[in-house]
N, C-alpha and C. Protein backbone atom coordinates (compact mmCIF):
# COMPACT_ATOMS: atom_id res chain seq x y z
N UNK A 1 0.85 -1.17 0.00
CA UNK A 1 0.00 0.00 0.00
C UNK A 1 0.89 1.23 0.00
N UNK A 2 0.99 1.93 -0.96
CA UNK A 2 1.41 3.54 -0.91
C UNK A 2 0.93 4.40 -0.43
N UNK A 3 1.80 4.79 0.97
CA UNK A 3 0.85 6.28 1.42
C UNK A 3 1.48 7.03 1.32
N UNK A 4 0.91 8.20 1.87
CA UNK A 4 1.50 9.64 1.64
C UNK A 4 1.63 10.38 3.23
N UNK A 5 2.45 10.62 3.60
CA UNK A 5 1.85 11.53 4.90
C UNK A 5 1.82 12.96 4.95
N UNK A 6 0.98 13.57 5.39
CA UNK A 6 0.82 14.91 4.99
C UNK A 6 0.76 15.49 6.14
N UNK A 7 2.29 16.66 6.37
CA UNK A 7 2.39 17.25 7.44
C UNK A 7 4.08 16.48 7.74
N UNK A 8 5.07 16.79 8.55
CA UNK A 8 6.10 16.59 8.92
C UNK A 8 6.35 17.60 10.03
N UNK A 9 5.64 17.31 11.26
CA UNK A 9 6.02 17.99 12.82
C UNK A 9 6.32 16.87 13.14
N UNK A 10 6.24 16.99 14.48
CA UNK A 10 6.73 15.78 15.49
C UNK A 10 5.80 14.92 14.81
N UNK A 11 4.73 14.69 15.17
CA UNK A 11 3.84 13.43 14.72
C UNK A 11 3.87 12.96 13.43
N UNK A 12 3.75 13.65 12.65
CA UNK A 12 4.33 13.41 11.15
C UNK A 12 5.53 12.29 10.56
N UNK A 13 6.93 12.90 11.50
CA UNK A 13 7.75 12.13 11.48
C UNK A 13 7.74 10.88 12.39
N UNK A 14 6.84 11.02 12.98
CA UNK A 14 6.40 9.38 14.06
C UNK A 14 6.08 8.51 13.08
N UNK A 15 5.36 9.19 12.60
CA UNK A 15 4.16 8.21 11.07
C UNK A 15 4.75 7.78 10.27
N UNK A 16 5.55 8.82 9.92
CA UNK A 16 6.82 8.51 8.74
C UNK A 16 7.79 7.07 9.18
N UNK A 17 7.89 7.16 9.82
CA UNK A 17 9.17 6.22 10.51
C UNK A 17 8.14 4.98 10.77
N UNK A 18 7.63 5.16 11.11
CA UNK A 18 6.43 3.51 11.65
C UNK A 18 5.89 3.01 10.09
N UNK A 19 6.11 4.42 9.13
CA UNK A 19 5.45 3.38 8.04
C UNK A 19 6.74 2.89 7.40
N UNK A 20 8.08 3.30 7.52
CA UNK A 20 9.46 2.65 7.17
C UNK A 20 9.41 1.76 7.34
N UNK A 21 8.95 1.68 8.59
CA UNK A 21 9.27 0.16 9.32
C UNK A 21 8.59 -1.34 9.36
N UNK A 22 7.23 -0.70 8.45
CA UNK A 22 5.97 -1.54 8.37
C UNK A 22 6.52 -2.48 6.95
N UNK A 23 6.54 -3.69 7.01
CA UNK A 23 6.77 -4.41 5.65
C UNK A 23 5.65 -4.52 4.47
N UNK A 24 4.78 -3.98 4.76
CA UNK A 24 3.82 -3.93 3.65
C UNK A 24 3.50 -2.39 3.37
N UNK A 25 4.13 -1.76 3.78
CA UNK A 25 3.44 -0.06 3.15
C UNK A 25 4.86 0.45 2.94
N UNK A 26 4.62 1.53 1.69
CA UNK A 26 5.30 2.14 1.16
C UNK A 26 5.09 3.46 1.09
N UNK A 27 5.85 4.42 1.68
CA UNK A 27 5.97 5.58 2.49
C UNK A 27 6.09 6.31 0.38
N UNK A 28 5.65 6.69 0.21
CA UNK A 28 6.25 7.39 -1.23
C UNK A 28 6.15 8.66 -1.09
N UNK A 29 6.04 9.72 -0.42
CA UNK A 29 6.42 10.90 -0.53
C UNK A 29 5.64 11.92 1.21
N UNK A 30 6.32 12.68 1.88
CA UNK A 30 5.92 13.79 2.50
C UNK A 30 5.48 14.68 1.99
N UNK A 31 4.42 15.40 2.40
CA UNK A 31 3.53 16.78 1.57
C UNK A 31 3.92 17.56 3.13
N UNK A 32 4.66 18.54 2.83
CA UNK A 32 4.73 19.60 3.92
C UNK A 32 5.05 21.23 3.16
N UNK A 33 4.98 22.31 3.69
CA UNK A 33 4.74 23.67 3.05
C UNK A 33 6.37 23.89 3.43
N UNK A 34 6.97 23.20 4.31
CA UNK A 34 8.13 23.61 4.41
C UNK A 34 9.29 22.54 5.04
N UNK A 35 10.18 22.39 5.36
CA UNK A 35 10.75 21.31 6.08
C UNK A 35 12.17 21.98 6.58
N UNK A 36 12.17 21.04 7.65
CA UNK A 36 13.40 21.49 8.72
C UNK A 36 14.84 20.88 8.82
N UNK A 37 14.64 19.85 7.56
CA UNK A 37 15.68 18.71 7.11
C UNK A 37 15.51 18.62 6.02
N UNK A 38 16.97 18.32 5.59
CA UNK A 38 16.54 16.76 4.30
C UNK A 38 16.61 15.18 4.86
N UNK A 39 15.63 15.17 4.09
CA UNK A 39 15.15 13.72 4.29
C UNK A 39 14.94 12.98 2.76
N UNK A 40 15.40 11.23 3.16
CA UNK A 40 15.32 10.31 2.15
C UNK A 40 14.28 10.33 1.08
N UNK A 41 13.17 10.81 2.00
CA UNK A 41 11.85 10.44 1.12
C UNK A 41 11.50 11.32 0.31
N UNK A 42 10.61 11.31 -0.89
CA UNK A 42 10.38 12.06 -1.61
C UNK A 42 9.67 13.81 -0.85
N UNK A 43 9.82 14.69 -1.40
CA UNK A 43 9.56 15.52 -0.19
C UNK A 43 8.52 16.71 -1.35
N UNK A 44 7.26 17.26 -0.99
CA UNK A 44 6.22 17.54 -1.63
C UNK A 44 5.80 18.71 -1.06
N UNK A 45 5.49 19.62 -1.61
CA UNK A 45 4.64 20.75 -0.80
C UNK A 45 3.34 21.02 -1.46
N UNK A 46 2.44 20.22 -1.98
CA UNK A 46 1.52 20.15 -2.42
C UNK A 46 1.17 18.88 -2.91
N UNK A 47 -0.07 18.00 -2.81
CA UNK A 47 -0.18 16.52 -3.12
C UNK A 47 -0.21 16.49 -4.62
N UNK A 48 -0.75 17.91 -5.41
CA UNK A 48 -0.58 17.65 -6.80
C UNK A 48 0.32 17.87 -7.10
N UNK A 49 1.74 18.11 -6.86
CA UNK A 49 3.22 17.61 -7.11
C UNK A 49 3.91 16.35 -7.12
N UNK A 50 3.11 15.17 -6.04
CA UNK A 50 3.37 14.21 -6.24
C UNK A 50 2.90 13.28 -7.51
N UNK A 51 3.11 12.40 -8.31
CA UNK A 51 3.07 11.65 -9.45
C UNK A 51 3.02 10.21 -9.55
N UNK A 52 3.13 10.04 -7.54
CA UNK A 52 2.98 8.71 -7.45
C UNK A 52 1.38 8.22 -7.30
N UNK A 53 1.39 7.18 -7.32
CA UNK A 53 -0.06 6.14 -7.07
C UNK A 53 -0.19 6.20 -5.41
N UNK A 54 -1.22 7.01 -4.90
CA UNK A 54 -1.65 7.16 -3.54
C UNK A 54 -2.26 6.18 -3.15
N UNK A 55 -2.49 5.42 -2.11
CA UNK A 55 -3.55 4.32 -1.50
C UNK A 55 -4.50 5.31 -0.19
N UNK A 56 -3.14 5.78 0.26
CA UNK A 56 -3.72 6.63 1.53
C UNK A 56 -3.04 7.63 1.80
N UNK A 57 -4.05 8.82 2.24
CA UNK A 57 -2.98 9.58 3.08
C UNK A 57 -2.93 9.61 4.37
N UNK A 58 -2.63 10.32 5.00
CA UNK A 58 -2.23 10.04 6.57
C UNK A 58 -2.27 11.39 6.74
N UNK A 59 -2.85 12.78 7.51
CA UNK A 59 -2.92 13.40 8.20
C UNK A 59 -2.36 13.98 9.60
N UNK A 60 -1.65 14.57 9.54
CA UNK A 60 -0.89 15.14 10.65
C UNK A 60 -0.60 16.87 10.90
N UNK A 61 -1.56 17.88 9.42
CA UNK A 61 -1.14 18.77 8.89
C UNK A 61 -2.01 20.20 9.97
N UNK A 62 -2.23 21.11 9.10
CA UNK A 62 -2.99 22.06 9.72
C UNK A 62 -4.45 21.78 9.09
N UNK A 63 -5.61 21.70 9.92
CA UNK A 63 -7.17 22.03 9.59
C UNK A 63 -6.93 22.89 7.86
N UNK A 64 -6.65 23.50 7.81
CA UNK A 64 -6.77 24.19 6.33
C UNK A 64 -6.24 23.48 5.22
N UNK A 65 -5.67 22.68 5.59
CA UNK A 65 -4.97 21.42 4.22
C UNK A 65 -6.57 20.72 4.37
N UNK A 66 -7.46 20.78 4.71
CA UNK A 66 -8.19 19.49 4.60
C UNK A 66 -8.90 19.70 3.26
N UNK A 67 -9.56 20.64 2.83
CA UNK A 67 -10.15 20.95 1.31
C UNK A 67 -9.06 20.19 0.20
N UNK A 68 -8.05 20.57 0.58
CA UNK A 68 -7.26 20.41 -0.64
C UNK A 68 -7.21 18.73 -0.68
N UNK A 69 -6.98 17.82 0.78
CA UNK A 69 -7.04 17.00 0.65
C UNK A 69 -7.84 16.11 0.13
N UNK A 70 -9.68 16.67 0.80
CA UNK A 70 -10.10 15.98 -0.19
C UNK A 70 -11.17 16.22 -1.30
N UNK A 71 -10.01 17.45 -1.89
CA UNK A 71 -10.67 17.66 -3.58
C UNK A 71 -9.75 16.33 -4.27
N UNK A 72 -7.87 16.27 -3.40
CA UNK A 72 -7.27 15.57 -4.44
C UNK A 72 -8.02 14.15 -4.10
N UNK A 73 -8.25 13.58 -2.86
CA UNK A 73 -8.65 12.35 -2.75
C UNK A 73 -9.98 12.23 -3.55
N UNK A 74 -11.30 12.84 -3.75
CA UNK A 74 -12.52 13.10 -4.30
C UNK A 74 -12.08 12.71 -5.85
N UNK A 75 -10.84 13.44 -6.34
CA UNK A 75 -10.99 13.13 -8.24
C UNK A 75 -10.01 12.41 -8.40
N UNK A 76 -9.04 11.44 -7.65
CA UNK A 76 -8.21 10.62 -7.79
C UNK A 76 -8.50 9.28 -7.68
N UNK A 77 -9.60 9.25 -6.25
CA UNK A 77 -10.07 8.07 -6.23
C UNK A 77 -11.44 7.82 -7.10
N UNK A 78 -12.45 8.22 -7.00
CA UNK A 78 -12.93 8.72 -7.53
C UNK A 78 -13.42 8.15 -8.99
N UNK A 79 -11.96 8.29 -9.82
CA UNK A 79 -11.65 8.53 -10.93
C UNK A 79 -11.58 6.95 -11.49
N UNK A 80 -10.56 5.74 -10.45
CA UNK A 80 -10.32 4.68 -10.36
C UNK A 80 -11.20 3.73 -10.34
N UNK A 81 -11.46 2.54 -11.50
CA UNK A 81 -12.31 1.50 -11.34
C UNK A 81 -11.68 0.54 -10.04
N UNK A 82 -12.82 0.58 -9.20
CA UNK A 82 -12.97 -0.15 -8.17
C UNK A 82 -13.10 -1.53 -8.60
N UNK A 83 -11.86 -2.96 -8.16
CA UNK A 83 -12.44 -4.27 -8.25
C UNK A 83 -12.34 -5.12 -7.41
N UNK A 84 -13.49 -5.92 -7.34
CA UNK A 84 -13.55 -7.09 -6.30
C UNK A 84 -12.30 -7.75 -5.88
C-alpha cells in the first residue's frame, strides 16, 4: 500500500518512521509547506506535485490542508475502477 503523509512535525515524522518500518506499506512521498531537514523520502509541498499512485494519506497537517485533501482524494479516487 502507498501512502502519503501529509504534514512533517513531530507526529508526522512518528508516522513517517512507523510506516518505514511496516513491511507492507510504502511511504512514497511527504507533503509539507516547508521542512526542517533533508530527508530520504520524496519531499512535496503540495499533493498535486506528487506523481505517485496514492492508497492513503495520513494526516498530521494544519485544519486548512483538509479541502485540498479531499478535492485531491474526491478526483483521484474517484476517478479509479474499483475491483472485487
Amino acid at each position: 500500500m502507498n501512502v502519503v503523509v501529509y504534514g512533517y512535525g513531530l507526529m508526522g515524522k512518528k508516522v513517517a518512521n512507523a510506516i518505514n518500518a511496516h513491511e507492507t506499506l510504502k511511504l512514497v512521498g511527504i507533503i509539507s509547506p516547508m521542512f526542517d531537514e533533508e530527508i530520504k523520502e520524496n519531499m512535496f509541498h503540495s499533493l498535486e506535485e506528487c506523481k505517485e499512485h496514492i492508497d492513503a494519506i495520513i494526516d498530521f497537517s494544519h485544519p486548512n490542508n483538509l479541502n485540498e485533501i479531499l478535492e485531491y482524494g474526491l478526483k483521484n479516487v474517484l476517478n479509479r475502477s474499483v475491483k472485487p
